[in-house]
C-alpha atoms as a PDB file:
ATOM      1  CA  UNK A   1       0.000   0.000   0.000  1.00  0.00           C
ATOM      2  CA  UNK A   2       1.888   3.475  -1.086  1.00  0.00           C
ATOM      3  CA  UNK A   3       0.966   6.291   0.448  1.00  0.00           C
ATOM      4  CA  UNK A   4       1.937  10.186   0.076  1.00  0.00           C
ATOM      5  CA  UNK A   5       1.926  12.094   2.609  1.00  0.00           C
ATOM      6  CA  UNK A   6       2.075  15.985   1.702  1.00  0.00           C
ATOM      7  CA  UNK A   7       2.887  18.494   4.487  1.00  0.00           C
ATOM      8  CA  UNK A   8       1.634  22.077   4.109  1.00  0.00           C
ATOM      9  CA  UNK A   9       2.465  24.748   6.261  1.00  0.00           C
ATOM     10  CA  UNK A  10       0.484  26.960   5.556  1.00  0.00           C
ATOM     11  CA  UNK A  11      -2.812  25.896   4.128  1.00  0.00           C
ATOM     12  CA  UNK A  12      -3.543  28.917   2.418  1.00  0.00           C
ATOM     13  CA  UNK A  13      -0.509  28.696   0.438  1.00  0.00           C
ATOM     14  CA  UNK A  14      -2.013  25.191  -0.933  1.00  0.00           C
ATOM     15  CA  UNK A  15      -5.710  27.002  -1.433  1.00  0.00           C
ATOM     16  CA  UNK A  16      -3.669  29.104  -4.024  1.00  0.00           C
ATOM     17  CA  UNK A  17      -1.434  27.811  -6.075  1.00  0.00           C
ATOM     18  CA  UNK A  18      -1.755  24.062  -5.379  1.00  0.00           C
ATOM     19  CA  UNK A  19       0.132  23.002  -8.101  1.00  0.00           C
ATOM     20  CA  UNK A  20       3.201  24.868  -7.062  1.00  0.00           C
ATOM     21  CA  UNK A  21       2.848  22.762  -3.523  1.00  0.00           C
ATOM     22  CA  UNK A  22       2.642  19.566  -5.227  1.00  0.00           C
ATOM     23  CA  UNK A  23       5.753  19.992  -7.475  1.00  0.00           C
ATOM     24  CA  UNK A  24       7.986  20.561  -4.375  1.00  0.00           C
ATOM     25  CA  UNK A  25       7.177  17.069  -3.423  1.00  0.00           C
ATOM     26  CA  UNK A  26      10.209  15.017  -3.956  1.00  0.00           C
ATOM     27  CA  UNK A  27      10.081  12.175  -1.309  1.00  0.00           C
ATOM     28  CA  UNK A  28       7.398   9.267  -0.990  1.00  0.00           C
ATOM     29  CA  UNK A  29       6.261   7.940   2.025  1.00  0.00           C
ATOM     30  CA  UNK A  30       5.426   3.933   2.117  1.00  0.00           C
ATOM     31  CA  UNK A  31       3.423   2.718   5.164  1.00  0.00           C
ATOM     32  CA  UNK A  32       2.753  -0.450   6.715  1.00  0.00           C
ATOM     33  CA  UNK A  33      -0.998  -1.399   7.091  1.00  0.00           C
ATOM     34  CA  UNK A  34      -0.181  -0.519  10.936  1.00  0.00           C
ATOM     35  CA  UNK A  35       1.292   2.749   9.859  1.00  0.00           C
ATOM     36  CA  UNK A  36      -1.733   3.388   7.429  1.00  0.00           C
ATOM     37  CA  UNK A  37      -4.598   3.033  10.018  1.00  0.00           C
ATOM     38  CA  UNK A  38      -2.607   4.918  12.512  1.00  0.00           C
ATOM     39  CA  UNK A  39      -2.918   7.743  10.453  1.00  0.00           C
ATOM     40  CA  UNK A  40      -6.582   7.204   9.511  1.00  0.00           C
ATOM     41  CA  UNK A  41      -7.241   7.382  13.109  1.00  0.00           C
ATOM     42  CA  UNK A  42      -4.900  10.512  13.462  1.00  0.00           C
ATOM     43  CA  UNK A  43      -6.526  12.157  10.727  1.00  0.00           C
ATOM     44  CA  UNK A  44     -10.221  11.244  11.685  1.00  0.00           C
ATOM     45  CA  UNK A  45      -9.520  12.889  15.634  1.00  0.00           C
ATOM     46  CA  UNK A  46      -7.913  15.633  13.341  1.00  0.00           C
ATOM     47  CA  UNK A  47     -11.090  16.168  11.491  1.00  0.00           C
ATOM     48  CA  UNK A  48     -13.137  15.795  14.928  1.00  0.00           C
ATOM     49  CA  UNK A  49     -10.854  18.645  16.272  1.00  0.00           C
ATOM     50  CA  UNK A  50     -11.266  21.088  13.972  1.00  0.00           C
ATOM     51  CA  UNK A  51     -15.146  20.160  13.870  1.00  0.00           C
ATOM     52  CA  UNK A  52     -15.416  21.387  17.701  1.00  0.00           C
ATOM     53  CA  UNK A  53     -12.940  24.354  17.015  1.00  0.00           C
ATOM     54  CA  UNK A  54     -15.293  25.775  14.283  1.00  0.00           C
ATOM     55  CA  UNK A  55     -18.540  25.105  16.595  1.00  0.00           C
ATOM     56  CA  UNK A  56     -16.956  26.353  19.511  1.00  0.00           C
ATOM     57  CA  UNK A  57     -18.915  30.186  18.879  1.00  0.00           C
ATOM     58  CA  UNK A  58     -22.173  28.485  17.324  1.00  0.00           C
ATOM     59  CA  UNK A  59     -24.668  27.504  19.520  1.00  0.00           C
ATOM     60  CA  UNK A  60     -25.687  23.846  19.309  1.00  0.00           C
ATOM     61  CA  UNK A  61     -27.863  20.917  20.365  1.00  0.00           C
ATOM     62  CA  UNK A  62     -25.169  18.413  22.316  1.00  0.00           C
ATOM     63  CA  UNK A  63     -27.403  15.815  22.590  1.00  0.00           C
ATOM     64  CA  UNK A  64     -28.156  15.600  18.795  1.00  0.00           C
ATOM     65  CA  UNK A  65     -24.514  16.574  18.245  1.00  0.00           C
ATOM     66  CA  UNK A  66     -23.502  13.183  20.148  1.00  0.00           C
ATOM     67  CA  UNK A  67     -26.010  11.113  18.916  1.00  0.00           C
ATOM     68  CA  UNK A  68     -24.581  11.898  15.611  1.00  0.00           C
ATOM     69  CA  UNK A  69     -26.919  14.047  13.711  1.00  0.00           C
ATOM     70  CA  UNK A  70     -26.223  15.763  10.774  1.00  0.00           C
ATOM     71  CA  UNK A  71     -24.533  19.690  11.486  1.00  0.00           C
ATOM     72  CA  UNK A  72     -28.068  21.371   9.873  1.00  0.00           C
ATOM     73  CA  UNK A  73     -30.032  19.512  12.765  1.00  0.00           C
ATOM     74  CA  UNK A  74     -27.585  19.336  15.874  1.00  0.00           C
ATOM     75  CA  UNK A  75     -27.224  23.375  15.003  1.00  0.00           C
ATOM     76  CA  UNK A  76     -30.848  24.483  14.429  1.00  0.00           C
ATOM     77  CA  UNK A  77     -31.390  24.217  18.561  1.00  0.00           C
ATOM     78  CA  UNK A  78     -29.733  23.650  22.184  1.00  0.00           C
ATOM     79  CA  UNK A  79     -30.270  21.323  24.319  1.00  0.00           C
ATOM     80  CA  UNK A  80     -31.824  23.105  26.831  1.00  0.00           C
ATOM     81  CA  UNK A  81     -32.703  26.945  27.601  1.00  0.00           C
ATOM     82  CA  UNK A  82     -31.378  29.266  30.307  1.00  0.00           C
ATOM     83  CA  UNK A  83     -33.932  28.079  32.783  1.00  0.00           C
ATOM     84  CA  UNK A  84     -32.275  24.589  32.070  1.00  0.00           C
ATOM     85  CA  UNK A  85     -35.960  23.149  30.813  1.00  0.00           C
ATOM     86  CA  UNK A  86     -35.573  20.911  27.676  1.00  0.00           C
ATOM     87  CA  UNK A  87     -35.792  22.515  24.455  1.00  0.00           C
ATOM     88  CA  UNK A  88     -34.308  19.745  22.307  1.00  0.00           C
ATOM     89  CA  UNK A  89     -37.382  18.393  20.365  1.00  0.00           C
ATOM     90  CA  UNK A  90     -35.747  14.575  19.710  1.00  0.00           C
ATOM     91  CA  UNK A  91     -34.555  14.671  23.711  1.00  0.00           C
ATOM     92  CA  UNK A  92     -38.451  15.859  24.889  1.00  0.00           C
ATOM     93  CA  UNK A  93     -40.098  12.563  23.322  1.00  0.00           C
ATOM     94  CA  UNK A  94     -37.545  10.189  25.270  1.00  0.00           C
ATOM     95  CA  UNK A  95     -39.120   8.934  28.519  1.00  0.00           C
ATOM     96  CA  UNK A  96     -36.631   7.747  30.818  1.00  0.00           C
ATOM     97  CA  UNK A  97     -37.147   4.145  31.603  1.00  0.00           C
ATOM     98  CA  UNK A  98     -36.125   4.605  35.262  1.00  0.00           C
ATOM     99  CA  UNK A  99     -37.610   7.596  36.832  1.00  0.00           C
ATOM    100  CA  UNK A 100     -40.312   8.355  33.859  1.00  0.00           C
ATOM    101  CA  UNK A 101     -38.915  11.583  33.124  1.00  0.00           C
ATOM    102  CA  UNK A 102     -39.909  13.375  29.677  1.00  0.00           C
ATOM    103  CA  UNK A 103     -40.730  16.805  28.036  1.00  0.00           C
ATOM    104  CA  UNK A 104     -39.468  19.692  30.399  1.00  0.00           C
ATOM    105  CA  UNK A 105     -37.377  16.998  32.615  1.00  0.00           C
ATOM    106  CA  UNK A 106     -36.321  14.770  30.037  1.00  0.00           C
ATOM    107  CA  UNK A 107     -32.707  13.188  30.381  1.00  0.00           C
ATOM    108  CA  UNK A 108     -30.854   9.933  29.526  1.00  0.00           C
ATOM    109  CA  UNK A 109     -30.324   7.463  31.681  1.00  0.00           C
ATOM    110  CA  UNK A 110     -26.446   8.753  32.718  1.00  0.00           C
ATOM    111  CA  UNK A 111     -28.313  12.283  34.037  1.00  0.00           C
ATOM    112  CA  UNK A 112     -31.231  10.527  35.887  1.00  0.00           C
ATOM    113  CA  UNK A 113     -31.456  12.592  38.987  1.00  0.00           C
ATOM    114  CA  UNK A 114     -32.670   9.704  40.950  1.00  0.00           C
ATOM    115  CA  UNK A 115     -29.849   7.553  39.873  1.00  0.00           C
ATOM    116  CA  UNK A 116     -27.876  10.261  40.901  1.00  0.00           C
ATOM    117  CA  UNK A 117     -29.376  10.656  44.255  1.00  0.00           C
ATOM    118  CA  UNK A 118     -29.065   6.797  44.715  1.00  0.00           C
ATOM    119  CA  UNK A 119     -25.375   6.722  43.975  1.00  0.00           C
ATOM    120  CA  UNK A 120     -24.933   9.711  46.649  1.00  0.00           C
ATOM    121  CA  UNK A 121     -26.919   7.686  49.184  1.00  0.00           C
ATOM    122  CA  UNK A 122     -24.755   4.885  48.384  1.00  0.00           C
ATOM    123  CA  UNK A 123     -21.537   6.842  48.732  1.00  0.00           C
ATOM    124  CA  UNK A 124     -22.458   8.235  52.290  1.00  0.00           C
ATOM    125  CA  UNK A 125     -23.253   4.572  53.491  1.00  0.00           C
ATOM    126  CA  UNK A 126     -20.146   3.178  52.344  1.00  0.00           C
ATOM    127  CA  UNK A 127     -18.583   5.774  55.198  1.00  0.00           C
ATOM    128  CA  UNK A 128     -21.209   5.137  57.766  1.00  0.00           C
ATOM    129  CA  UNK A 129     -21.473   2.069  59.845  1.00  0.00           C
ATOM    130  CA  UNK A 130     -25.430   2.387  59.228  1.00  0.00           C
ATOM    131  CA  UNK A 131     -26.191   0.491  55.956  1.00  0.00           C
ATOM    132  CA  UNK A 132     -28.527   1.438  53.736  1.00  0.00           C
ATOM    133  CA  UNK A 133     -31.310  -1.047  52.164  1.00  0.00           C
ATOM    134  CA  UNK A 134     -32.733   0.661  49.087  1.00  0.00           C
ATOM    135  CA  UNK A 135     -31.198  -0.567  45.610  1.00  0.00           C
ATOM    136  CA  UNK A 136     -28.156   0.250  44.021  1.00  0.00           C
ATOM    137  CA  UNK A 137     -28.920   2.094  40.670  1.00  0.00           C
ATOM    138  CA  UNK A 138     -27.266  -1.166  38.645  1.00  0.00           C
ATOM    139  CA  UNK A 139     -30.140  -3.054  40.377  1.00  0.00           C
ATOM    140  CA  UNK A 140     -32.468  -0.274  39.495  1.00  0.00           C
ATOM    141  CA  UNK A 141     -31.117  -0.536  35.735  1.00  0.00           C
ATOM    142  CA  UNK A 142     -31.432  -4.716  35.717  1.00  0.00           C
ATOM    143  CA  UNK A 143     -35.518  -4.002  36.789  1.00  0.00           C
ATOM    144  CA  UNK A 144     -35.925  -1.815  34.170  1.00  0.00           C
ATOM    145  CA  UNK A 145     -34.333  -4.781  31.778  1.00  0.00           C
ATOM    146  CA  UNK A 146     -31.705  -2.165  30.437  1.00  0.00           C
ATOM    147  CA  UNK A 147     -28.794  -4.031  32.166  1.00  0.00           C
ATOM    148  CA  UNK A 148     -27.593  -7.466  32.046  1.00  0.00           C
ATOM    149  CA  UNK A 149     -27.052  -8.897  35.231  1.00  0.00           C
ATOM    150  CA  UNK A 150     -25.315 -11.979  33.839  1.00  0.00           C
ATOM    151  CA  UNK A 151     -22.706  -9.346  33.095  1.00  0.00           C
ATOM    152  CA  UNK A 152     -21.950  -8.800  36.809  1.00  0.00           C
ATOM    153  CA  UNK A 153     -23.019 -11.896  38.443  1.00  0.00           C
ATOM    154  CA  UNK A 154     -21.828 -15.095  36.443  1.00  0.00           C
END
């Protein structure tokens, strides 16, 4: 597999007189299929990078965004307003399956506030000597069938 790898300073430069660029290339570059994917992967974090760095002043939906939406949808909204309700049409219609949470107060499973109060409660009774009998949120999760138990009891 040949490869050529091109180095450009100064990008401009190249948007300009590309051919000039390409004439002052004198030295191929072969790479091992190791080498070759290492460099996909480079150049696909590369192309993530400068995704975020041109968003970075545009407001945007995260949710969508991360859920992998195309730019003209994860751009059109946020994810929530300055009151923090949920304004993210495609994040209203999901009901969480733990706590029931939708519309205003909709959230994933990772921001479930009583998943999150469970964990704290948890926490605090690892410290104490009293123990604490309500359900961990994994057993809360394996209830709701959205987590394998087989996975942490074989």
């Amino acid at each position: 597999m040949r490869v050529v790898v091109v180095f450009v300073p100064n990008f401009s430069i190249f948007l300009r007189e590309p051919c000039r660029i390409i004439k002052h290339v004198s030295q191929e570059v072969t790479l091992s299929p190791d080498q070759f994917f290492q460099l996909a992967n480079f150049l696909g974090q590369l192309a993530n990078w400068c995704q975020r760095m041109l968003e970075m002043n545009i407001e945007l939906c995260v949710f969508c965004r991360n859920n992998n939406e195309p730019f003209n949808v994860y751009t059109s909204h946020r994810a929530r307003d300055r009151f923090g309700r949920v304004t993210c049409p495609i994040l209203r219609q999901f009901v969480c399956p733990v706590c029931g949470g939708t519309g205003d107060r909709a959230h994933t499973i990772r921001y479930c506030p009583k998943l999150r109060n469970q964990s704290i409660v948890n926490t605090s009774a690892r410290r104490s000597p009293v123990s604490c009998s309500s359900p961990r949120p994994s057993s809360q999760l394996v209830e709701a069938g959205l987590l394998d138990p087989s996975a942490f009891f074989p």
